[in-house]
N, C-alpha and C. Protein backbone atom coordinates (compact mmCIF):
# COMPACT_ATOMS: atom_id res chain seq x y z
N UNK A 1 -12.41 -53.38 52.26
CA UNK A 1 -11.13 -53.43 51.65
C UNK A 1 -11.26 -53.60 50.14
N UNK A 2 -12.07 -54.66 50.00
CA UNK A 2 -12.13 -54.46 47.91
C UNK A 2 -12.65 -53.62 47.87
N UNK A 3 -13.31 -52.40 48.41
CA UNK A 3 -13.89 -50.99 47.87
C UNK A 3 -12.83 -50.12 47.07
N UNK A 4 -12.04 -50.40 48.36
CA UNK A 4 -10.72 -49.56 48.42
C UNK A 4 -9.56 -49.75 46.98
N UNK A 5 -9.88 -51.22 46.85
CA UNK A 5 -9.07 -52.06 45.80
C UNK A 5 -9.46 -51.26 44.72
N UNK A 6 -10.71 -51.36 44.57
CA UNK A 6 -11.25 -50.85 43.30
C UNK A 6 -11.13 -49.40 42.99
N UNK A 7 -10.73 -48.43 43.96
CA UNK A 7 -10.56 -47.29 43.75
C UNK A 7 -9.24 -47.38 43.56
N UNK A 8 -8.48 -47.96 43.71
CA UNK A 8 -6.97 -47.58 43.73
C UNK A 8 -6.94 -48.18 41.49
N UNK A 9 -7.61 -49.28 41.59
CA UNK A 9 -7.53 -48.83 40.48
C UNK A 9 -8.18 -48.18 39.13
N UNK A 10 -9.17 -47.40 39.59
CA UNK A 10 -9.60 -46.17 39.29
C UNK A 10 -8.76 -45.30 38.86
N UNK A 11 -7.49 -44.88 40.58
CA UNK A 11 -6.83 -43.90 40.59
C UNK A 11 -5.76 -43.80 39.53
N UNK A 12 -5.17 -45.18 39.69
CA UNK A 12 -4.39 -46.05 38.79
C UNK A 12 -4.26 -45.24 37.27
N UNK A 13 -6.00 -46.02 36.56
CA UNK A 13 -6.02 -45.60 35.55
C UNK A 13 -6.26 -44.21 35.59
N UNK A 14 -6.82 -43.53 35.87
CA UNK A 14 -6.46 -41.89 35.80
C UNK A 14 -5.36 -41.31 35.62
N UNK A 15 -4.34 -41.63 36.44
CA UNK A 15 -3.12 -41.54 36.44
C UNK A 15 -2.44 -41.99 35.11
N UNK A 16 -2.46 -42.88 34.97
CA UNK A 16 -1.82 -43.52 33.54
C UNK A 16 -2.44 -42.60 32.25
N UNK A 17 -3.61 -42.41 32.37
CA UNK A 17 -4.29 -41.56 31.19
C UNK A 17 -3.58 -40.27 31.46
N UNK A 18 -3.72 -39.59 32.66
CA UNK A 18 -3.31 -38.31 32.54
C UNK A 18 -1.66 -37.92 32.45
N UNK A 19 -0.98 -39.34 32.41
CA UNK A 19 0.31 -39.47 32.02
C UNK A 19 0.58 -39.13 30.29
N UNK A 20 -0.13 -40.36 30.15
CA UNK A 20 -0.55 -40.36 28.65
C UNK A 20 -0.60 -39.08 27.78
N UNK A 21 -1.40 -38.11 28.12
CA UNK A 21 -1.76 -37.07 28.02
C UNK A 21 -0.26 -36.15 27.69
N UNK A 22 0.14 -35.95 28.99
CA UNK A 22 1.43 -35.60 29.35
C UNK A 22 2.15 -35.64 28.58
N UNK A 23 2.99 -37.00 27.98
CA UNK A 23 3.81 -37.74 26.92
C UNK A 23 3.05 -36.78 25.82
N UNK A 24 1.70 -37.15 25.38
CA UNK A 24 1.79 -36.64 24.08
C UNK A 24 2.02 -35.54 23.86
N UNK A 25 1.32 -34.20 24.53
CA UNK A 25 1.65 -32.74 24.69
C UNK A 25 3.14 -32.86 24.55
N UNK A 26 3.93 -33.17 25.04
CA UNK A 26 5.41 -32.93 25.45
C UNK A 26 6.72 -33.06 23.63
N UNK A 27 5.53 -34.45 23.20
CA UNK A 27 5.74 -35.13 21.83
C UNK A 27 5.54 -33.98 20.85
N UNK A 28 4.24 -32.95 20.91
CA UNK A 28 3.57 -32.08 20.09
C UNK A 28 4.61 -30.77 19.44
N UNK A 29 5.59 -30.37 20.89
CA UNK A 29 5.95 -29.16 20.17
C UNK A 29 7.13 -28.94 19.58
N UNK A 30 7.85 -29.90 19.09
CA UNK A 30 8.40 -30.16 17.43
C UNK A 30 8.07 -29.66 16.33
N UNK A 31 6.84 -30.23 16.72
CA UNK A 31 6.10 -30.11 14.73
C UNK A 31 5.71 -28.29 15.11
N UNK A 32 4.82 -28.05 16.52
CA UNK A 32 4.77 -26.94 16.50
C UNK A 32 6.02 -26.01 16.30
N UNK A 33 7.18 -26.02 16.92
CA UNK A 33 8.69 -25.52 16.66
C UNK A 33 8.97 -24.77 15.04
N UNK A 34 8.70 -25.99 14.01
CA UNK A 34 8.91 -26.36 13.09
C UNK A 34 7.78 -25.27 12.43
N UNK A 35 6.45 -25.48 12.79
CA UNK A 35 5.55 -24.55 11.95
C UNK A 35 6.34 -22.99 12.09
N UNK A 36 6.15 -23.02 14.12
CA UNK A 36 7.15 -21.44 13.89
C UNK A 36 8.13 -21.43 12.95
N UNK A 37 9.39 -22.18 12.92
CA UNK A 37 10.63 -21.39 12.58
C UNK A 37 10.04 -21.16 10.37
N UNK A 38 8.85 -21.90 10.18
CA UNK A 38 8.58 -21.67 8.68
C UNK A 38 7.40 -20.22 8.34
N UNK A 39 6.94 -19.94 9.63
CA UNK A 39 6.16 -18.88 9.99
C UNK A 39 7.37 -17.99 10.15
N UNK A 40 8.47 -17.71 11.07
CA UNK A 40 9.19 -16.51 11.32
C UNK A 40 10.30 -16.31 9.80
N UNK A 41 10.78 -17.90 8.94
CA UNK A 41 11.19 -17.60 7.76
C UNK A 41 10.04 -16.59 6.86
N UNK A 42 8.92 -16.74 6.23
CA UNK A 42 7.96 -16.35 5.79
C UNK A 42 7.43 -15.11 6.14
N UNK A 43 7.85 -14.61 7.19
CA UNK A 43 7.63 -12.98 7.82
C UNK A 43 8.76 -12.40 7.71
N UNK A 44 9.93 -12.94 7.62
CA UNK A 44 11.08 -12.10 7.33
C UNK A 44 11.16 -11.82 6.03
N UNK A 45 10.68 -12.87 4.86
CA UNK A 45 10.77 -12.47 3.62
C UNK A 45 9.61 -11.72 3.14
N UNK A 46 8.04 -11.49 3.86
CA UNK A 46 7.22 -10.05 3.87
C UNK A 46 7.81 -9.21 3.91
N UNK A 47 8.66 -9.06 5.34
CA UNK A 47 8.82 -7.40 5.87
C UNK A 47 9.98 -7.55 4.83
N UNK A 48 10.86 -8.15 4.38
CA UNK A 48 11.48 -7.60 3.38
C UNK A 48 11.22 -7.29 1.95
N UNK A 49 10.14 -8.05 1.84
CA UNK A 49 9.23 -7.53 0.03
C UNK A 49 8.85 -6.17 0.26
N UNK A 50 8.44 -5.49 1.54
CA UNK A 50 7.59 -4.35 2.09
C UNK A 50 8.83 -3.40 2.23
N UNK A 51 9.91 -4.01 2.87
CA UNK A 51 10.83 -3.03 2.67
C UNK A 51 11.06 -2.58 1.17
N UNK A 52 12.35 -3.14 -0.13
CA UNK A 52 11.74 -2.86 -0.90
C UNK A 52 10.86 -2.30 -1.62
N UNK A 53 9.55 -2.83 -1.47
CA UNK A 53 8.86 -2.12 -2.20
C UNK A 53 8.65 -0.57 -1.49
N UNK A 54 9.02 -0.20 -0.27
CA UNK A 54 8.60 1.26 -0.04
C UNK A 54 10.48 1.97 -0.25
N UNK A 55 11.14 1.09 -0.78
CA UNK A 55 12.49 1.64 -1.07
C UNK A 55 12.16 2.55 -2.50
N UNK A 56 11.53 1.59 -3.16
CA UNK A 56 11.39 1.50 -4.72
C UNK A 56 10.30 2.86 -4.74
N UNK A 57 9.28 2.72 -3.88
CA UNK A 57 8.48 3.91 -3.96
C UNK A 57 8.89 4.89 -3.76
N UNK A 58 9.56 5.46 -2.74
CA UNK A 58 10.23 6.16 -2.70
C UNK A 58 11.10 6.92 -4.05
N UNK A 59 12.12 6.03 -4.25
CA UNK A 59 12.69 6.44 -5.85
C UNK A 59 11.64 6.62 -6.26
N UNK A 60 10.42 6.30 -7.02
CA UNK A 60 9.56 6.55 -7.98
C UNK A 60 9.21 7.80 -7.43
N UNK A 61 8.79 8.12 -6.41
CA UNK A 61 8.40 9.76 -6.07
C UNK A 61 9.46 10.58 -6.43
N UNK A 62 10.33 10.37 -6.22
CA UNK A 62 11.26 11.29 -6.61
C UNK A 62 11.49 11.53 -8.34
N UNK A 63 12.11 10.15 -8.94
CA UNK A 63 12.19 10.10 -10.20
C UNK A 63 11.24 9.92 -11.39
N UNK A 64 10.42 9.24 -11.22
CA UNK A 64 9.46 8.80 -11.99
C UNK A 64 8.54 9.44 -12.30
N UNK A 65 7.20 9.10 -12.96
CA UNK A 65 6.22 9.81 -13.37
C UNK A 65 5.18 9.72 -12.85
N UNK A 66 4.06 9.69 -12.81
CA UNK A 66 2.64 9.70 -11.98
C UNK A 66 2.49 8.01 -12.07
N UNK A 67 2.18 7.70 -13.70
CA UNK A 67 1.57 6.47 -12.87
C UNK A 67 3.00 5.15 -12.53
N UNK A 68 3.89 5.55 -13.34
CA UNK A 68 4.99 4.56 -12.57
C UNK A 68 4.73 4.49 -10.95
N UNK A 69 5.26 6.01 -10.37
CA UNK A 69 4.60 5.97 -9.19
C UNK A 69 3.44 5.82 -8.03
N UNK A 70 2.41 5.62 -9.18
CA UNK A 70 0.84 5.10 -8.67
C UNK A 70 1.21 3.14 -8.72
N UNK A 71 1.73 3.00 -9.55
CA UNK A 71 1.58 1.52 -9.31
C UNK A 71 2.66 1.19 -7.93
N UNK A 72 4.18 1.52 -8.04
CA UNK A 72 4.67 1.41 -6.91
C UNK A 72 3.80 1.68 -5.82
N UNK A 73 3.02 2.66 -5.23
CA UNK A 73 2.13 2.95 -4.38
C UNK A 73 1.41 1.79 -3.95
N UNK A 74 0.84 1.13 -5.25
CA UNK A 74 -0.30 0.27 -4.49
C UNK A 74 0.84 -1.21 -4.34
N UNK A 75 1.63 -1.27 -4.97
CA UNK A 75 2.71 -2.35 -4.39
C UNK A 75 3.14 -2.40 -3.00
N UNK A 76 3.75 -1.16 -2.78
CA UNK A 76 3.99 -1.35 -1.79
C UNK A 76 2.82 -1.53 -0.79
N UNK A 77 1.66 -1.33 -0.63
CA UNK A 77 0.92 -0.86 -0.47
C UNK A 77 0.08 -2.56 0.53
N UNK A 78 0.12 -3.13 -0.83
CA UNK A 78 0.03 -4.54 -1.13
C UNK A 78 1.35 -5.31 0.22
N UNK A 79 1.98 -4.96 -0.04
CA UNK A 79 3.49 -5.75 0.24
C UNK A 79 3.36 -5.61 2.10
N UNK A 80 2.73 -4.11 2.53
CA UNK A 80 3.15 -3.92 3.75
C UNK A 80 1.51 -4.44 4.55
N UNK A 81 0.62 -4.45 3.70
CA UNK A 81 -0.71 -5.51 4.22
C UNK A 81 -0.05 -6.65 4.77
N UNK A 82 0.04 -7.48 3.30
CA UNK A 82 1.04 -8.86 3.89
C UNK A 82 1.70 -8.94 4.77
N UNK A 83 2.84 -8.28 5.07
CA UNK A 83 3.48 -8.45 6.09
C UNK A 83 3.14 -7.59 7.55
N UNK A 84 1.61 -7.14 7.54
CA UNK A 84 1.40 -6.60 8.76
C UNK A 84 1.84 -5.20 9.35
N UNK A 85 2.80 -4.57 8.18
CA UNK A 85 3.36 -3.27 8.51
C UNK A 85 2.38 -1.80 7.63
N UNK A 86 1.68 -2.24 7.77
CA UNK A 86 0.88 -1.19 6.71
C UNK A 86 0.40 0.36 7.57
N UNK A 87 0.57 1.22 7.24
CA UNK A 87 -0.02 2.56 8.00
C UNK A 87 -0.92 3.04 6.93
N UNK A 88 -1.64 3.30 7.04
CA UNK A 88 -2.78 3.86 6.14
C UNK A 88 -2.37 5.54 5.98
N UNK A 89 -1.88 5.80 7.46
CA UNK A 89 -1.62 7.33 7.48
C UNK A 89 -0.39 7.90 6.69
N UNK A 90 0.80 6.75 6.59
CA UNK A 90 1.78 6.90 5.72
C UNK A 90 1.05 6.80 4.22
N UNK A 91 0.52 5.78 4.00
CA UNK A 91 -0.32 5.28 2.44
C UNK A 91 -0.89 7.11 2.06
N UNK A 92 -2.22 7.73 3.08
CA UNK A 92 -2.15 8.58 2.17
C UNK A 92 -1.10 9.76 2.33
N UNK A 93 -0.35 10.08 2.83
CA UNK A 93 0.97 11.13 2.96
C UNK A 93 1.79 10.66 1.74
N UNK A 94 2.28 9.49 1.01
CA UNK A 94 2.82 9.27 0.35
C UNK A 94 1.66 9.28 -1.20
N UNK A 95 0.81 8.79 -1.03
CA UNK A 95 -0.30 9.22 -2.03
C UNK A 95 -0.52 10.94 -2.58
N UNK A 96 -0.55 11.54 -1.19
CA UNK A 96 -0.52 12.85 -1.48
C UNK A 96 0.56 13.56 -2.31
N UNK A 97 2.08 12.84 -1.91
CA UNK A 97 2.85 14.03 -2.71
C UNK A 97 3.11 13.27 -3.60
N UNK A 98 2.46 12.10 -4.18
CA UNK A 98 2.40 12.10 -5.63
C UNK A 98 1.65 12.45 -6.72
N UNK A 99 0.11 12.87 -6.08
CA UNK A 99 -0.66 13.44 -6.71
C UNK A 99 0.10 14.45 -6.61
N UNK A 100 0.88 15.51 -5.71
CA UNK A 100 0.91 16.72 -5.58
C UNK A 100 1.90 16.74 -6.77
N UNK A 101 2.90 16.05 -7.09
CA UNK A 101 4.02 16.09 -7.88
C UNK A 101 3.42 16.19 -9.34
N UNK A 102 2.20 15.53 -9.54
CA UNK A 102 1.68 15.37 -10.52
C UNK A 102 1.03 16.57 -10.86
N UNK A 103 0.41 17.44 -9.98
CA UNK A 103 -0.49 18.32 -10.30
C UNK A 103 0.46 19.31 -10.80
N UNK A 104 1.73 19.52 -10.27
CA UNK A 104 2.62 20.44 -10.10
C UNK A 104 3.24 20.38 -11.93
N UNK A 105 3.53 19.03 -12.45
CA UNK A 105 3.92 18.47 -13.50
C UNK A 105 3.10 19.16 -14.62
N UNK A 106 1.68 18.61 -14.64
CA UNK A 106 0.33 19.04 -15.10
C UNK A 106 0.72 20.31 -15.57
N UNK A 107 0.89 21.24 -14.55
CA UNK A 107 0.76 22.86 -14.96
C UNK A 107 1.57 23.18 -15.38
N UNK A 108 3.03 22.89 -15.40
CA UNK A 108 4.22 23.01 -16.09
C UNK A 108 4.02 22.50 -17.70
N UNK A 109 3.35 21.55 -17.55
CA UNK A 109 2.96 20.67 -19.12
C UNK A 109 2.08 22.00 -19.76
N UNK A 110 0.74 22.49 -19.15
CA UNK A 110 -0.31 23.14 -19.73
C UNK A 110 0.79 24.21 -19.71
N UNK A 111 1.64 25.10 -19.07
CA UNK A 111 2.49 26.17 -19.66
C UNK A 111 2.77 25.80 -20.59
N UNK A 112 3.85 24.61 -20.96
CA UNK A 112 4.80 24.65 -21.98
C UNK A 112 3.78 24.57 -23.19
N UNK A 113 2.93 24.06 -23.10
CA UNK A 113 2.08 23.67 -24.54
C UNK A 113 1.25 25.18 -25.00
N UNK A 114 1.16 25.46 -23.87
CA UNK A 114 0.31 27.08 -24.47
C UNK A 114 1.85 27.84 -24.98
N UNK A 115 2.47 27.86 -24.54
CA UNK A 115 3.79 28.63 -25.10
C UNK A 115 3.88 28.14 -26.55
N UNK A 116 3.38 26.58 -26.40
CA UNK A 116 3.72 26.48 -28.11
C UNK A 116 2.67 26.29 -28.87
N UNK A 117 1.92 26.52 -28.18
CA UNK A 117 1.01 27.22 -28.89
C UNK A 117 -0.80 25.84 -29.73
N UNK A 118 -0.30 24.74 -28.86
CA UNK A 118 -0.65 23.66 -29.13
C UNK A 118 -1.96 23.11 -27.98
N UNK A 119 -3.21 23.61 -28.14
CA UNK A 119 -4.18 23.72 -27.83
C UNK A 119 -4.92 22.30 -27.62
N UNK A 120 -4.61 21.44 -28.30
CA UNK A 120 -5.29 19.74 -28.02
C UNK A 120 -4.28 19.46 -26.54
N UNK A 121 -2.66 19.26 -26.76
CA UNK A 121 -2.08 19.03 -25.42
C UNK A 121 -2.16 19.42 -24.06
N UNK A 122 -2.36 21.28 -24.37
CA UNK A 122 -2.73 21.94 -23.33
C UNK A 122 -3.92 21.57 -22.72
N UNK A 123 -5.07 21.40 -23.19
CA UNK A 123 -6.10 21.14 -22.50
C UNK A 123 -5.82 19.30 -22.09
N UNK A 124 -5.05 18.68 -22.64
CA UNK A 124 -4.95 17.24 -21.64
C UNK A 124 -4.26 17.46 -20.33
N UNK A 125 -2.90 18.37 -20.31
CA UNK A 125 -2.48 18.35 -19.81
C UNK A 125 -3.34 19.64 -18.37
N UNK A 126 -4.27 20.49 -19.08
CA UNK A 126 -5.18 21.17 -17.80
C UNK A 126 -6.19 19.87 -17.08
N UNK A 127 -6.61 18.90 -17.93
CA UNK A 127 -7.96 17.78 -17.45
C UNK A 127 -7.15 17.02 -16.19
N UNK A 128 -5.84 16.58 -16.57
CA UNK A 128 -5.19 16.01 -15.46
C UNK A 128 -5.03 16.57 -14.27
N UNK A 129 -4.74 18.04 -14.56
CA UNK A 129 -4.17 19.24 -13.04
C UNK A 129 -5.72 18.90 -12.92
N UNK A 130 -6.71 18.96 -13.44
CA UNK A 130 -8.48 18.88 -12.41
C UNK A 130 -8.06 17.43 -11.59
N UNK A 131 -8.47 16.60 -12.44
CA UNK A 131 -8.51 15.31 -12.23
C UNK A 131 -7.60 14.85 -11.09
N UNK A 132 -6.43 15.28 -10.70
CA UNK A 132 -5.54 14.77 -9.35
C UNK A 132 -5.84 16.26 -8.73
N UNK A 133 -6.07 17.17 -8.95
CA UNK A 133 -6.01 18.17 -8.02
C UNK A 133 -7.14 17.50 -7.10
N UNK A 134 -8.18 17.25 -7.56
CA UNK A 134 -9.64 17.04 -7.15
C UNK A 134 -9.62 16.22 -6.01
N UNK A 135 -8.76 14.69 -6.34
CA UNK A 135 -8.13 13.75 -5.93
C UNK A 135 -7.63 14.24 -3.99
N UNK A 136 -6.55 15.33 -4.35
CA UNK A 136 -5.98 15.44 -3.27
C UNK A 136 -6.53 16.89 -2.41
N UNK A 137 -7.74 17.19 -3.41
CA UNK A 137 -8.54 18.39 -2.46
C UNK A 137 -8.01 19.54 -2.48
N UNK A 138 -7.15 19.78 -3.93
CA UNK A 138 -6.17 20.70 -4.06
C UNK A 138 -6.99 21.55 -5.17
N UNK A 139 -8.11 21.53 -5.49
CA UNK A 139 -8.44 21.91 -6.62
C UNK A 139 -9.40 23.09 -6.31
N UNK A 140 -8.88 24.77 -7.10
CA UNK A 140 -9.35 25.63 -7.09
C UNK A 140 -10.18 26.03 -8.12
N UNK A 141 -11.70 26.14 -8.10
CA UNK A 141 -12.30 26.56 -9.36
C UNK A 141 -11.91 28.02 -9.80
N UNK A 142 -11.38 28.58 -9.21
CA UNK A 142 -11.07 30.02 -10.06
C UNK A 142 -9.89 29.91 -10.36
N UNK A 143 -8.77 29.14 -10.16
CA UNK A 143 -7.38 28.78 -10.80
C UNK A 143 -8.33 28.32 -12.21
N UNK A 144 -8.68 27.31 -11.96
CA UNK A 144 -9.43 26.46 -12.90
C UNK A 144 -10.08 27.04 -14.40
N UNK A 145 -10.88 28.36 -13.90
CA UNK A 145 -11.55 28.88 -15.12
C UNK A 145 -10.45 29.87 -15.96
N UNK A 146 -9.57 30.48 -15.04
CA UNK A 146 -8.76 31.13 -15.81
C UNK A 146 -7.77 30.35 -16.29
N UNK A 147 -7.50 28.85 -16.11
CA UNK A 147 -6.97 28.54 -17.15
C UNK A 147 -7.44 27.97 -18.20
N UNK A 148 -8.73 27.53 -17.88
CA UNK A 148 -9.66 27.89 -19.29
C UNK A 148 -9.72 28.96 -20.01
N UNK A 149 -10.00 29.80 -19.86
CA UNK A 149 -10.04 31.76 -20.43
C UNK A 149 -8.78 31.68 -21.33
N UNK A 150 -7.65 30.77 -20.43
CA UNK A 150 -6.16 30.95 -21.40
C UNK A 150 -6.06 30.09 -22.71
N UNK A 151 -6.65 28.89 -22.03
CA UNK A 151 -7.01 27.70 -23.06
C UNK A 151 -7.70 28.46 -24.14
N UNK A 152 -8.90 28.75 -23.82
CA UNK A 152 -10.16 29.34 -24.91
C UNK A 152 -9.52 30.46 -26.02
N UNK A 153 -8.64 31.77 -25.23
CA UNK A 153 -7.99 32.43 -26.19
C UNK A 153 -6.80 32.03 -26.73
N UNK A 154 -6.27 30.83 -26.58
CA UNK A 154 -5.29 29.96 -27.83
C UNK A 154 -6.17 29.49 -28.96
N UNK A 155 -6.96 28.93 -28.54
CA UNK A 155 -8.11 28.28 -29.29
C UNK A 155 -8.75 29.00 -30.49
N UNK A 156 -9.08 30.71 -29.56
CA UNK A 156 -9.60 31.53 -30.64
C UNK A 156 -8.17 32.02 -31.52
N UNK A 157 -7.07 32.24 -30.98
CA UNK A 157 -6.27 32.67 -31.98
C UNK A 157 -5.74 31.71 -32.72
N UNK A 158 -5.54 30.80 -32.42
CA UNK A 158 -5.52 29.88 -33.87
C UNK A 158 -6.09 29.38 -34.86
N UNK A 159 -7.87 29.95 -34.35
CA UNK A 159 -8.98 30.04 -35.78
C UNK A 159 -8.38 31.04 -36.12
N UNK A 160 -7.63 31.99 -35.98
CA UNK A 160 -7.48 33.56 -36.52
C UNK A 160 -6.81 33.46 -37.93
């Protein structure tokens, strides 16, 4: 019979500990509650910096200039990491038609400047059409030399 005694309070304390236990877990998820609802505030104001910023990018593709729109790019870019919404496959599709906008810009620039006849601009404005063409894998070396050939005979006719 005191064997028995002594196991009961064994059982006893087991019981009381694994009560114990119980109580505190039960005590715990408050503070946990609390971390969520400052975790789900803090993700709503990501996905909304990310929104934004791919609002803003957007406008910049449309309106803006290369690198206005290169920095929006990596903002948003930035913004949708943070908040976990990031597509890489959107990143370069939207990368692309701003290089493309740019390259497109570029050659309109190297027209207008050979029209006027202004041979330092023209060739900045041909280094850029290389330089993002290259970028987006758009770049033709025989586009390329003949607009050198065009460059070169401005060049010679204005030693003339």
């Amino acid at each position: 019979m005191h064997l028995l005694g002594r196991h009961k309070k064994i059982w006893i304390a087991a019981l009381c500990v694994l009560m114990g236990l119980t109580l505190a877990q039960s005590a715990a998820p408050p503070v946990f509650a609390e971390e969520t609802k400052a975790e789900k505030a803090r993700q709503r104001m990501l996905n909304r910096e990310a929104v934004n910023a791919l609002w803003r990018l957007k406008k910049a593709l449309k309106e803006d200039g290369f690198y206005s729109g290169r920095v929006r790019l990596n903002v948003w870019r930035v913004a949708a990491i943070e908040a976990g919404k990031f597509d890489p496959q959107q990143y370069e599709e939207f990368k692309k038609q701003l290089y493309e906008k740019s390259v497109n810009a570029s050659l309109k620039c190297f027209e207008y400047f050979i029209e006027q006849n202004n041979y330092h601009d023209a060739n900045m404005c041909l280094q850029t059409w290389k330089m993002h063409a290259k970028e987006i894998d758009m770049f033709d070396e025989s586009t390329y030399q003949e607009l050198v050939k065009r460059l070169n005979s401005l060049k010679q006719k204005q030693a003339e």
